[in-house]
Protein backbone atom coordinates (compact mmCIF):
# COMPACT_ATOMS: atom_id res chain seq x y z
CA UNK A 1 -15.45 31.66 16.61
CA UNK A 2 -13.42 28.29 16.02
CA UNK A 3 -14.04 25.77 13.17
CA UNK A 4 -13.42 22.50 14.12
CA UNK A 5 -11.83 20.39 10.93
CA UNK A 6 -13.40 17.06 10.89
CA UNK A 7 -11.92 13.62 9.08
CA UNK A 8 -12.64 14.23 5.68
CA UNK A 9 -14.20 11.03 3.48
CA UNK A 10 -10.83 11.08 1.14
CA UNK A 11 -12.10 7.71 -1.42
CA UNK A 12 -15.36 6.57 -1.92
CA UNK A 13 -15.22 3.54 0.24
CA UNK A 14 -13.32 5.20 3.30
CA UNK A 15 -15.54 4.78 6.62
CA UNK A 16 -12.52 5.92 8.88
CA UNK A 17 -9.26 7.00 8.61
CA UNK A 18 -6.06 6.93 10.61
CA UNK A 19 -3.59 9.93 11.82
CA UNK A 20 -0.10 9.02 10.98
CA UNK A 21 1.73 12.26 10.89
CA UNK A 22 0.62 15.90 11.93
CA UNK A 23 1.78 18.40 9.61
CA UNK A 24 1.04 21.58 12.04
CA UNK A 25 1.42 21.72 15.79
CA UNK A 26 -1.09 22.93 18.35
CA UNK A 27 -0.31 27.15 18.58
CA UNK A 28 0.96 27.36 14.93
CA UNK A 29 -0.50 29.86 12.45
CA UNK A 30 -2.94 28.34 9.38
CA UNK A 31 -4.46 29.60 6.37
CA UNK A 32 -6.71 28.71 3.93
CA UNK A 33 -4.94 25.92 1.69
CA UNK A 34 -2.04 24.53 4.21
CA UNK A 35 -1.76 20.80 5.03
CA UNK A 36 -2.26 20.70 8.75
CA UNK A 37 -2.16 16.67 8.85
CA UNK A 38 -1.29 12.96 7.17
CA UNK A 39 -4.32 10.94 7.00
CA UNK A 40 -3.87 6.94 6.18
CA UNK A 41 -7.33 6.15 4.42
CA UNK A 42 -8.56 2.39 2.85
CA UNK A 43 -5.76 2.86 0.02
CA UNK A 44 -3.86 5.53 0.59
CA UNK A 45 -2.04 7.91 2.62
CA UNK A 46 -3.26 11.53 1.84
CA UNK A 47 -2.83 15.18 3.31
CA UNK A 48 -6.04 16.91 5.15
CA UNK A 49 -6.21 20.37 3.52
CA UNK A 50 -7.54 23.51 6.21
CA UNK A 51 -9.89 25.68 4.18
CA UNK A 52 -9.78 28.53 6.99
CA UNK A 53 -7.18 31.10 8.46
CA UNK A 54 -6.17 31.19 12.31
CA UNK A 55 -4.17 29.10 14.59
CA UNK A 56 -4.39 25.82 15.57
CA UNK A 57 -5.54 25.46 18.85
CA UNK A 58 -6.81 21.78 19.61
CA UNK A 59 -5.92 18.40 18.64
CA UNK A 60 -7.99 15.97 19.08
CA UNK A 61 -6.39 12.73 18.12
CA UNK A 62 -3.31 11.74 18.47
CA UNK A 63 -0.98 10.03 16.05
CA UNK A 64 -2.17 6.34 15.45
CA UNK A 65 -5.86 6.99 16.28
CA UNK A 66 -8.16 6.04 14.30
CA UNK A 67 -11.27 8.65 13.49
CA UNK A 68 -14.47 8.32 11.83
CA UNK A 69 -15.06 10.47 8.61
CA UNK A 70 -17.05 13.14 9.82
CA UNK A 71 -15.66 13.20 13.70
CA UNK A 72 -13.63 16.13 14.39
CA UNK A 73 -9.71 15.75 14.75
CA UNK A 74 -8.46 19.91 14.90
CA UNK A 75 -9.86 23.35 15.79
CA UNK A 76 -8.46 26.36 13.89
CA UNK A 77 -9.55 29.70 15.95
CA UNK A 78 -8.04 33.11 17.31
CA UNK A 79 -4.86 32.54 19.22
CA UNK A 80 -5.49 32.01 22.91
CA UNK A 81 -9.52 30.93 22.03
CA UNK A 82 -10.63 28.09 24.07
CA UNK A 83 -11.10 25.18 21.35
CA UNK A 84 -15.20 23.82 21.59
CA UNK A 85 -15.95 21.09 22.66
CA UNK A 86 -15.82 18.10 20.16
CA UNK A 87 -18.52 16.40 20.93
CA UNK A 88 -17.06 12.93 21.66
CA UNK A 89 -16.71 12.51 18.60
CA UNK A 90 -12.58 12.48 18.65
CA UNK A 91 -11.20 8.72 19.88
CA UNK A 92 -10.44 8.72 23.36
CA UNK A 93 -6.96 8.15 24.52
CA UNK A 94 -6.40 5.12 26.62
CA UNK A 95 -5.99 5.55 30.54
CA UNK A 96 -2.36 4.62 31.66
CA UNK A 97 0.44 6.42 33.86
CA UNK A 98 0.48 9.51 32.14
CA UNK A 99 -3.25 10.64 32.89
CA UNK A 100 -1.82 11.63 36.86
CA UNK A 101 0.95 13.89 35.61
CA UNK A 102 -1.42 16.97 35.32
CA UNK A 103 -2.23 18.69 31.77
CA UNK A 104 1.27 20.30 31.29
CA UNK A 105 2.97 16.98 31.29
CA UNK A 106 0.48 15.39 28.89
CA UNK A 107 1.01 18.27 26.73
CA UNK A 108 4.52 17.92 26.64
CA UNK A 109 4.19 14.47 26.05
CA UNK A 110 2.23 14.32 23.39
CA UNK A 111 4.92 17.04 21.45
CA UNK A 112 7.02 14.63 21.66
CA UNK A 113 5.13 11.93 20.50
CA UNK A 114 3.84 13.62 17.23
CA UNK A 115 7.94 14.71 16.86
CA UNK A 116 8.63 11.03 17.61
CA UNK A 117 6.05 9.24 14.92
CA UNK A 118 7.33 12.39 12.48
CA UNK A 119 8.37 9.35 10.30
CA UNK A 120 5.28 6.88 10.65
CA UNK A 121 3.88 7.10 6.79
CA UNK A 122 7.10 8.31 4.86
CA UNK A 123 10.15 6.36 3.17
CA UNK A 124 12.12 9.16 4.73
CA UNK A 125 15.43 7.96 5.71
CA UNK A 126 17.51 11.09 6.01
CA UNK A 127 16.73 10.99 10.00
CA UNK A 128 19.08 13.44 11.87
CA UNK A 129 22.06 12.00 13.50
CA UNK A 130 22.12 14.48 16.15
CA UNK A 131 20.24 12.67 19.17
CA UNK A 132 21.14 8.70 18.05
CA UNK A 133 23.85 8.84 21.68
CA UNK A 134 20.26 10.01 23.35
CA UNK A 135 18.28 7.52 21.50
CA UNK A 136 19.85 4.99 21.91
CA UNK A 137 20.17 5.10 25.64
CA UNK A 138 16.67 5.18 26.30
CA UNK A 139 16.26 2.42 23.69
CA UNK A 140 18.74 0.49 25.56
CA UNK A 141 17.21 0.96 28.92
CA UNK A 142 13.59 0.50 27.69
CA UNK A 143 14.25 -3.47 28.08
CA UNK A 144 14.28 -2.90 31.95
CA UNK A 145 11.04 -1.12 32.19
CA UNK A 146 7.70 -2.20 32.00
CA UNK A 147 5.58 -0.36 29.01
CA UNK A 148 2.15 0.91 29.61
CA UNK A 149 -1.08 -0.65 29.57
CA UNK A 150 -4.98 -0.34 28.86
CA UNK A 151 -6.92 -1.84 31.51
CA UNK A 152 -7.29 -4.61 29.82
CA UNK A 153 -3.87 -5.39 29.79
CA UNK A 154 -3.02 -4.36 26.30
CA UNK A 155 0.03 -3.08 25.73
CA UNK A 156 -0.30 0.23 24.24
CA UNK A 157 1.46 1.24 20.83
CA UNK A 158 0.86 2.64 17.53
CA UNK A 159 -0.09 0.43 14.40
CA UNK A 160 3.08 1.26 12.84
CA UNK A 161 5.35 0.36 16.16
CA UNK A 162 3.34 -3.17 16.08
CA UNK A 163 3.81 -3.58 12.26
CA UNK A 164 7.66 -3.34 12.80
CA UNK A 165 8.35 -4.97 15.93
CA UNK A 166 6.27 -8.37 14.57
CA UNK A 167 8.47 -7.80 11.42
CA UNK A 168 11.76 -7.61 13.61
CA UNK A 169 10.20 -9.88 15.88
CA UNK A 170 10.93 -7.55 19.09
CA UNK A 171 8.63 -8.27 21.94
CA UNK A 172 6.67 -5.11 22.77
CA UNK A 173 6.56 -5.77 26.41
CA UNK A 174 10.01 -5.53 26.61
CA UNK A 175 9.71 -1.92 24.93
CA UNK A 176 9.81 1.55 26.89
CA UNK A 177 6.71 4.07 25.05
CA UNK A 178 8.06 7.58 24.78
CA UNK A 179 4.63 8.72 23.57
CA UNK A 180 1.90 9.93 25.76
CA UNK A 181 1.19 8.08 28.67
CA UNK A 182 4.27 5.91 27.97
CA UNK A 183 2.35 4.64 24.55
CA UNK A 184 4.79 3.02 22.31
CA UNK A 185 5.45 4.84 18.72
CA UNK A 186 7.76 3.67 15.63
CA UNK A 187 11.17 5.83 16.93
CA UNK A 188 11.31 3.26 20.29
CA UNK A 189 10.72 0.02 18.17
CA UNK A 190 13.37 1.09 15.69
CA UNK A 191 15.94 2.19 18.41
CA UNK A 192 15.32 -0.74 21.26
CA UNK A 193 18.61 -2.70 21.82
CA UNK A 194 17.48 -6.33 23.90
CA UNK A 195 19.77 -6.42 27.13
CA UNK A 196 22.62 -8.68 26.66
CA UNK A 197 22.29 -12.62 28.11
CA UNK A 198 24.00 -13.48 31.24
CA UNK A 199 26.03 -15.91 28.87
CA UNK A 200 26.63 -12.42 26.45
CA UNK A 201 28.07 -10.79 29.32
CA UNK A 202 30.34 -13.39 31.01
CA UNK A 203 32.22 -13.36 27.28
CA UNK A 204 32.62 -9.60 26.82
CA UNK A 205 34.33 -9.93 30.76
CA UNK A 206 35.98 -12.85 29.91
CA UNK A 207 37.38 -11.66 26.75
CA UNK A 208 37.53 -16.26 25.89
CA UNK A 209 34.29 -17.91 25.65
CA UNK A 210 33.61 -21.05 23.31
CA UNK A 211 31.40 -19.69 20.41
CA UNK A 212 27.21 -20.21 21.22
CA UNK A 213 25.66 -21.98 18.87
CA UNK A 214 23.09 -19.84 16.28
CA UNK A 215 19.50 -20.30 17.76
CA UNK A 216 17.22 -22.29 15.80
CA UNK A 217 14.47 -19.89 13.93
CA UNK A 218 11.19 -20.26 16.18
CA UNK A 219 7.68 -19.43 15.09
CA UNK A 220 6.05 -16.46 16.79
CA UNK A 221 2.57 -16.43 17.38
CA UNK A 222 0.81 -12.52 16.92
CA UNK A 223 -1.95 -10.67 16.48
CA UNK A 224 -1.67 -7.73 14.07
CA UNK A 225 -4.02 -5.13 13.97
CA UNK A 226 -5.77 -4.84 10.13
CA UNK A 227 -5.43 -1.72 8.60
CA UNK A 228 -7.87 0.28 7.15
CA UNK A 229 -6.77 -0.49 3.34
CA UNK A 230 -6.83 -4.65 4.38
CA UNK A 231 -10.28 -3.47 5.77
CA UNK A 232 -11.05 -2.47 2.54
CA UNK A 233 -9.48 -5.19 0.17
CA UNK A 234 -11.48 -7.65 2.40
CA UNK A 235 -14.78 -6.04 1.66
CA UNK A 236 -14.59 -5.54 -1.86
CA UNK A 237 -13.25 -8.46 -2.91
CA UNK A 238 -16.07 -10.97 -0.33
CA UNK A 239 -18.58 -8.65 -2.42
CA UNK A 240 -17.02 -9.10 -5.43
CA UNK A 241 -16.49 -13.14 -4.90
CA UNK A 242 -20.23 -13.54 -3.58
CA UNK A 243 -21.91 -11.55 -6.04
CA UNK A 244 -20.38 -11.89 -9.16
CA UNK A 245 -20.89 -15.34 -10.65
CA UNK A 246 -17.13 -16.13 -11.67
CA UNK A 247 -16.04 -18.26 -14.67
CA UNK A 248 -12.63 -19.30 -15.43
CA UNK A 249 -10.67 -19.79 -18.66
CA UNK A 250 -6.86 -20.09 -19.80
CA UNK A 251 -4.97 -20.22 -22.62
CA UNK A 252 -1.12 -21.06 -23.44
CA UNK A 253 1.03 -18.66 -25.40
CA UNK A 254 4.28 -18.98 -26.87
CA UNK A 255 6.22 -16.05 -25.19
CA UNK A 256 9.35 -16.60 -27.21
CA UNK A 257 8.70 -13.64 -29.35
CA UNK A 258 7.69 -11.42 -26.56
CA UNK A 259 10.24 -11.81 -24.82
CA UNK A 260 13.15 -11.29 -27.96
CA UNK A 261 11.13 -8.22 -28.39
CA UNK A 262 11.77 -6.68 -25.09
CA UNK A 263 15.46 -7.61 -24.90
CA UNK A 264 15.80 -5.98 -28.39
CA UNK A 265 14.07 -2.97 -27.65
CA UNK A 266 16.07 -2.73 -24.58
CA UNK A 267 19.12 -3.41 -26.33
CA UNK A 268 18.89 -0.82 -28.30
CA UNK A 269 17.11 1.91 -26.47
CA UNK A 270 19.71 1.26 -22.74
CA UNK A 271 22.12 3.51 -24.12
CA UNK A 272 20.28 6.08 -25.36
CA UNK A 273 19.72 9.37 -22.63
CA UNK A 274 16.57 9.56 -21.63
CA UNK A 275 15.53 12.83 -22.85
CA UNK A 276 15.82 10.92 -25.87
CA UNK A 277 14.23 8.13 -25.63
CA UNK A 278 16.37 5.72 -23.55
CA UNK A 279 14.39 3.35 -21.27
CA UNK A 280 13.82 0.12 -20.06
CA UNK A 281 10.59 -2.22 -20.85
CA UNK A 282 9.20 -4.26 -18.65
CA UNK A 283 7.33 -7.63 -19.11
CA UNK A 284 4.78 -5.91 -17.49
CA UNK A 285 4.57 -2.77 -19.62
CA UNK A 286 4.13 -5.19 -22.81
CA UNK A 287 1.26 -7.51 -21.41
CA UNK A 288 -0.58 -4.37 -20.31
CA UNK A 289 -0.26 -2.81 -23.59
CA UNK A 290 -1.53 -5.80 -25.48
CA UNK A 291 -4.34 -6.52 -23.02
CA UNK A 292 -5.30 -3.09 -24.00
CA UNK A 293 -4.92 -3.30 -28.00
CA UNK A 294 -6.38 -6.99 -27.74
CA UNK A 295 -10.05 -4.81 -26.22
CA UNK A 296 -10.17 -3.28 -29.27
CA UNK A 297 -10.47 -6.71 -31.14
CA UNK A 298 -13.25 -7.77 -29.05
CA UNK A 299 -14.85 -4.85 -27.29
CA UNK A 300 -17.41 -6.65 -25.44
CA UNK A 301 -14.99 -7.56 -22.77
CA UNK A 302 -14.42 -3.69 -21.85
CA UNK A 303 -18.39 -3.66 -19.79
CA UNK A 304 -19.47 -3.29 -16.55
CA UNK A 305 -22.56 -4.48 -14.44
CA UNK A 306 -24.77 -1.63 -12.86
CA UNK A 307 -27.57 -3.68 -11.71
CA UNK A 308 -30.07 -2.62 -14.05
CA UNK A 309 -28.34 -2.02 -17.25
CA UNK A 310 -24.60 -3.25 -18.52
CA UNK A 311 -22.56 -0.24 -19.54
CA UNK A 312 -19.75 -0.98 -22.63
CA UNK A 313 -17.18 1.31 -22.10
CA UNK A 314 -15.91 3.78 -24.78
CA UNK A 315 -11.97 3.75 -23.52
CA UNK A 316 -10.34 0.93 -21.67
CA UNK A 317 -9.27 2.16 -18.43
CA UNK A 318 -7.24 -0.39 -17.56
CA UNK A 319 -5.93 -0.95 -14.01
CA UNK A 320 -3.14 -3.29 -12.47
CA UNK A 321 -2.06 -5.05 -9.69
CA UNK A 322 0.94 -3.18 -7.29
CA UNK A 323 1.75 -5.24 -4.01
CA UNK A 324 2.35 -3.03 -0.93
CA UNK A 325 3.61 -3.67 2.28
CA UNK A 326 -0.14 -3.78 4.03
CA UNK A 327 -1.88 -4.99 0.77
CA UNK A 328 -2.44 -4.59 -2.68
CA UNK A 329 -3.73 -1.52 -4.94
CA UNK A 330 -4.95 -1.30 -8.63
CA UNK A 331 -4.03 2.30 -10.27
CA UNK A 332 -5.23 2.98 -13.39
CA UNK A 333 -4.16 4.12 -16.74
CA UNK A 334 -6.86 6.07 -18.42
CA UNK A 335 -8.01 5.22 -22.16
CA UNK A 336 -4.53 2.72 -22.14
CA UNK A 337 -5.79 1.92 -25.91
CA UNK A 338 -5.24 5.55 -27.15
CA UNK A 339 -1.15 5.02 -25.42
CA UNK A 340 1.48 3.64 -26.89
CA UNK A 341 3.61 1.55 -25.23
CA UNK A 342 6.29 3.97 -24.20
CA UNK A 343 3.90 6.07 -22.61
CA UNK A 344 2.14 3.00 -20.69
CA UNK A 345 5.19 2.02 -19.38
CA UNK A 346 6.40 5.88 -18.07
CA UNK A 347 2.72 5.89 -16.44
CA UNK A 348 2.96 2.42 -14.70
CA UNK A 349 6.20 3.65 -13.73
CA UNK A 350 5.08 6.58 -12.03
CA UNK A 351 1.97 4.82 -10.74
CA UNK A 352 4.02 2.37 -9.32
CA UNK A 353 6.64 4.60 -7.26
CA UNK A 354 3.24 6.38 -6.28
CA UNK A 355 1.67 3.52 -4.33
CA UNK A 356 4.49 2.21 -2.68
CA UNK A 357 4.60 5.83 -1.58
CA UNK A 358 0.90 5.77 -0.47
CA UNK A 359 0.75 8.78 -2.27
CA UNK A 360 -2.05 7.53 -4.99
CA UNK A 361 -5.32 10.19 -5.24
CA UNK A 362 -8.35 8.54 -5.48
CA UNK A 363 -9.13 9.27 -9.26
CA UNK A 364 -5.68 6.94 -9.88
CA UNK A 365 -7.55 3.88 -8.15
CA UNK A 366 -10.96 4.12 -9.48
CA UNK A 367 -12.84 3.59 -12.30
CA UNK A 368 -11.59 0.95 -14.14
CA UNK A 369 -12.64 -1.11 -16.88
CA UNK A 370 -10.00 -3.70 -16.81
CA UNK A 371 -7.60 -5.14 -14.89
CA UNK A 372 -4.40 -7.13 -14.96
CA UNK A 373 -2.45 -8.58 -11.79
CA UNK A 374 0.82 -9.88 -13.06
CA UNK A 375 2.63 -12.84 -10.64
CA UNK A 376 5.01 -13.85 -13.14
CA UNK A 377 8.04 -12.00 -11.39
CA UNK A 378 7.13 -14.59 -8.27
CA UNK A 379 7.43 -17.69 -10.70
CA UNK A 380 4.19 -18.33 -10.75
CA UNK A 381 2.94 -20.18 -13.70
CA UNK A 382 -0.54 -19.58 -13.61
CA UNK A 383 -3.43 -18.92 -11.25
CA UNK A 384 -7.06 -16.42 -11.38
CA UNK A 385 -7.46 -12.92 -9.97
CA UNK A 386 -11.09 -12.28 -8.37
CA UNK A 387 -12.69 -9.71 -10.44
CA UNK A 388 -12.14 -5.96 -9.38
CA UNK A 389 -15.92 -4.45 -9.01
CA UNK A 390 -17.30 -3.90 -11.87
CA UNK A 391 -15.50 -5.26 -14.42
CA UNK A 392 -16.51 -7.52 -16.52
CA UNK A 393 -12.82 -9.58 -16.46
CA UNK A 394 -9.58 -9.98 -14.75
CA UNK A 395 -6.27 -11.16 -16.65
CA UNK A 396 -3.52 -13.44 -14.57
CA UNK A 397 -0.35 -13.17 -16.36
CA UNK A 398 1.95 -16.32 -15.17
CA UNK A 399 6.04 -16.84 -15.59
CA UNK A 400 7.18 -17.43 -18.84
CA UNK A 401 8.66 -20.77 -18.52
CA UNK A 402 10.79 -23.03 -20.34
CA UNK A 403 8.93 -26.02 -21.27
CA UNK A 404 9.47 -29.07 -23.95
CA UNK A 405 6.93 -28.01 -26.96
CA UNK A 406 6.01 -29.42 -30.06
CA UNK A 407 7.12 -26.81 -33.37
CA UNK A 408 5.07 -26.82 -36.69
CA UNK A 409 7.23 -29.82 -38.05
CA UNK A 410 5.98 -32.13 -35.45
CA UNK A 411 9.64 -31.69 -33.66
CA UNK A 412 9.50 -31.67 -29.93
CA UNK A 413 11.80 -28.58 -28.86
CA UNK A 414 12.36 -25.89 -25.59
CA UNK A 415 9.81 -23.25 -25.91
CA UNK A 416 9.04 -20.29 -23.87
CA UNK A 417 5.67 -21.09 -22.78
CA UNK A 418 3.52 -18.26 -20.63
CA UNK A 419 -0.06 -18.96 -18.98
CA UNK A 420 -2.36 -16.56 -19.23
CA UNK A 421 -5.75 -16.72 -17.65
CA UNK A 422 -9.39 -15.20 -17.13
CA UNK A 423 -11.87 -14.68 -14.84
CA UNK A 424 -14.84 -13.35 -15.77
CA UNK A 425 -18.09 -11.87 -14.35
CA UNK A 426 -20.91 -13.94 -15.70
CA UNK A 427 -23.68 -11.57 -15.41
CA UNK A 428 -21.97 -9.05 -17.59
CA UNK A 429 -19.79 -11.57 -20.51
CA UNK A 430 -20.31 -15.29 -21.15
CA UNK A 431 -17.23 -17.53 -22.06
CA UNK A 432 -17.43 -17.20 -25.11
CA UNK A 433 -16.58 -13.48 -25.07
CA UNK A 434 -14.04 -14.09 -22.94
CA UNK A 435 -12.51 -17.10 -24.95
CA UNK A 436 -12.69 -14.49 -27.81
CA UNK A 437 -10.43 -12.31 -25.86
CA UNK A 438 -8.01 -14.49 -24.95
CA UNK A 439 -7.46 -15.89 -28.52
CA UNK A 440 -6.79 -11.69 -29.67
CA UNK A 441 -4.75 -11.59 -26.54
CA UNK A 442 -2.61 -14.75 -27.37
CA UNK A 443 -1.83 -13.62 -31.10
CA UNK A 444 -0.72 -10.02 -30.41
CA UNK A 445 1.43 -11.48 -27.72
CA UNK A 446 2.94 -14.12 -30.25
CA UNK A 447 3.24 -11.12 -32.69
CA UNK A 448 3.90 -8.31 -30.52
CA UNK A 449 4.80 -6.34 -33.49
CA UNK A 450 1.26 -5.68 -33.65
CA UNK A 451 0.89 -3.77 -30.69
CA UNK A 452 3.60 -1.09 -31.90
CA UNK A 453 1.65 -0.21 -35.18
């Protein structure tokens, strides 16, 4: 008898998730432990694991769809079984030209489709040369046909294809869909070619033309479709910003010292190999260590509210900002005051690489105790993060910046000066716990020597 596979709930806040990439085709052999699919959830893009042996013989989504956790979106039975029926629960396609071509040319068309959005979630750049002459025919003819519509008059494409062609500013309905029922996927955004101008083709016949002049950069107006991760930002932080009573706070530091630590420890460790030793801090990697080692001085910072009780945590599990291209993401380093600062940076590192991968697992975004968001690299001086539930606090590192200061002898000099502030969760720390804090945070960072003992 078939199982169907249903959208599995892959973080604790997902609700739905998208198909971006099937892993197994309909007719292919499965067992117990393969990936049959790519799921993008609310922070993440993860792999959907089949916990049974058989083939595949239904899909019932296709890539781009989005499917409630819970709904089905495969069947794995005996070869040749007729898959059950899913219960409506699987997103229905939407109507268009391809629904009159019979069930053998919907079939075919959605193989090539899934082969087509192969590349939808990945970095993957290796693509094969082999059918670019192909490619890029259709691409170039695609401006002369009309793509296909929902009865509505939407024009139908994947989230990806409308995320790129906004960024490259192509106009979709000037774009041929190769997906099924002419639906447009990210391999006929990335190949279309615009037809050349009347004034374009006069030239290349004339072989003399006076040069055009460069058009003027116009504004576009769009509508982009919101993901299920800005879905997800959205919610958590309105909660976050209309429950939590937030206070703010900031402090100046003299980042002088920070800084001619980091170039000397890079100095000295660059040209060393790495399997001994050799790497490269980060301003980053030092703040986060000394926002952890500064917890230690005043623990009270390191709680939580749980609505009935506020919990002070044992470890600091301290999380930090990454910037994606749909959003933002907070992995975590576990107990970060137990690390030193070698080993924070090699995990923010790794972190890092793993978000802008969409490869994070939900135990790498959750549970924190702290968190910093960093927007000194954007020369920003100094602004306030809204508080990741449940923390207690968020730290905003700014731009170290040079700035006319006055020394100990009254002498008004260039100092490095770097803005660093708080905002904290009222219910769970008062200001003066977080002033506290700050003042640790501000003399480890003004003698960082103290966070490598």
């Amino acid at each position: 008898m078939a199982t169907l596979i249903d959208m599995p709930k892959l973080s604790d806040t997902m609700t739905v998730g998208t198909l971006v990439k099937w892993l197994k085709n309909e007719g292919d052999a499965v067992a117990s432990g393969d990936m049959i699919a790519e799921v993008e959830t609310d922070k993440a893009t993860m792999e959907v694991e089949c916990f049974d042996d058989g083939t595949l013989i239904k899909q019932y989504c296709g890539v781009g769809d989005e499917v409630a956790v819970g709904d089905a979106i495969a069947a794995i039975g005996e070869k040749g079984e007729k898959a059950p029926d899913a219960g409506g629960s699987a997103p229905k396609q939407d109507s268009g030209a391809g629904e009159d071509s019979g069930k053998e040319a919907e079939k075919k068309a959605a193989k090539q489709s899934s082969e087509s959005d192969d590349t939808d979630a990945t970095d993957d750049t290796d693509a094969s040369s082999e059918s670019t002459a192909a490619e890029s025919s259709d691409a170039s003819s695609a401006s002369t046909s009309a793509p296909a519509t929902t009865k509505g008059g939407h024009i139908k494409a994947s989230p990806l294809a409308k995320k790129i062609a906004a960024d490259k500013g192509i106009d979709l309905a000037q774009v041929q869909g190769s997906g099924p029922g002419g639906r447009i996927v990210k391999a006929d955004v990335e190949n279309f070619k615009p037809a050349a101008s009347p004034a374009k083709a006069d030239q290349a016949a004339g072989g003399q033309a006076a040069p055009a002049a460069a058009p003027a950069a116009t504004l576009e107006a769009l509508e982009l479709p919101v993901s299920n991760m800005r879905k997800s930002i959205a919610k958590a932080l309105v909660a976050s910003k209309t429950q939590a009573p937030h206070f703010y706070l900031q402090i100046e530091v003299d980042g002088g010292p920070l800084a001619q630590l980091r170039a000397e420890l890079n100095a000295k460790l660059a040209d060393l190999p790495k399997e001994h030793g050799g790497t490269k801090f980060t301003v980053n990697d030092l703040t986060l260590k000394a926002a952890a080692e500064a917890v230690r001085r005043v623990p009270a910072i390191n709680r939580s509210w749980e609505g009935d009780k506020i919990v002070q945590h044992a470890n600091v599990h301290l999380a930090f900002g990454v910037a994606i291209d749909d959003g933002l993401v907070t992995p975590v380093i576990r107990a970060a005051e137990t690390k030193g600062l070698r080993q924070i940076g090699a995990e923010a590192r790794t972190l890092i690489k793993k978000a802008r991968d969409k490869k994070l697992t939900p135990n790498e975004m959750s549970g924190s105790t702290l968190t910093v968001t960093n927007l000194g690299m954007f020369g920003i001086s100094d602004f306030y993060g809204i508080i990741n539930p449940n923390n207690a606090a968020i730290l905003s590192i700014g731009a170290t910046l040079k700035k006319p200061v006055v020394n100990d002898k009254d002498e008004i000099v260039v100092g490095q000066v770097m803005k660093i502030g708080l905002s904290g969760d009222h219910r769970t720390i008062d200001g003066a716990v977080g002033a506290q804090y700050l003042q640790a945070l501000k003399e480890i960072l003004e003698t960082p020597a103290l966070m490598l003992v």
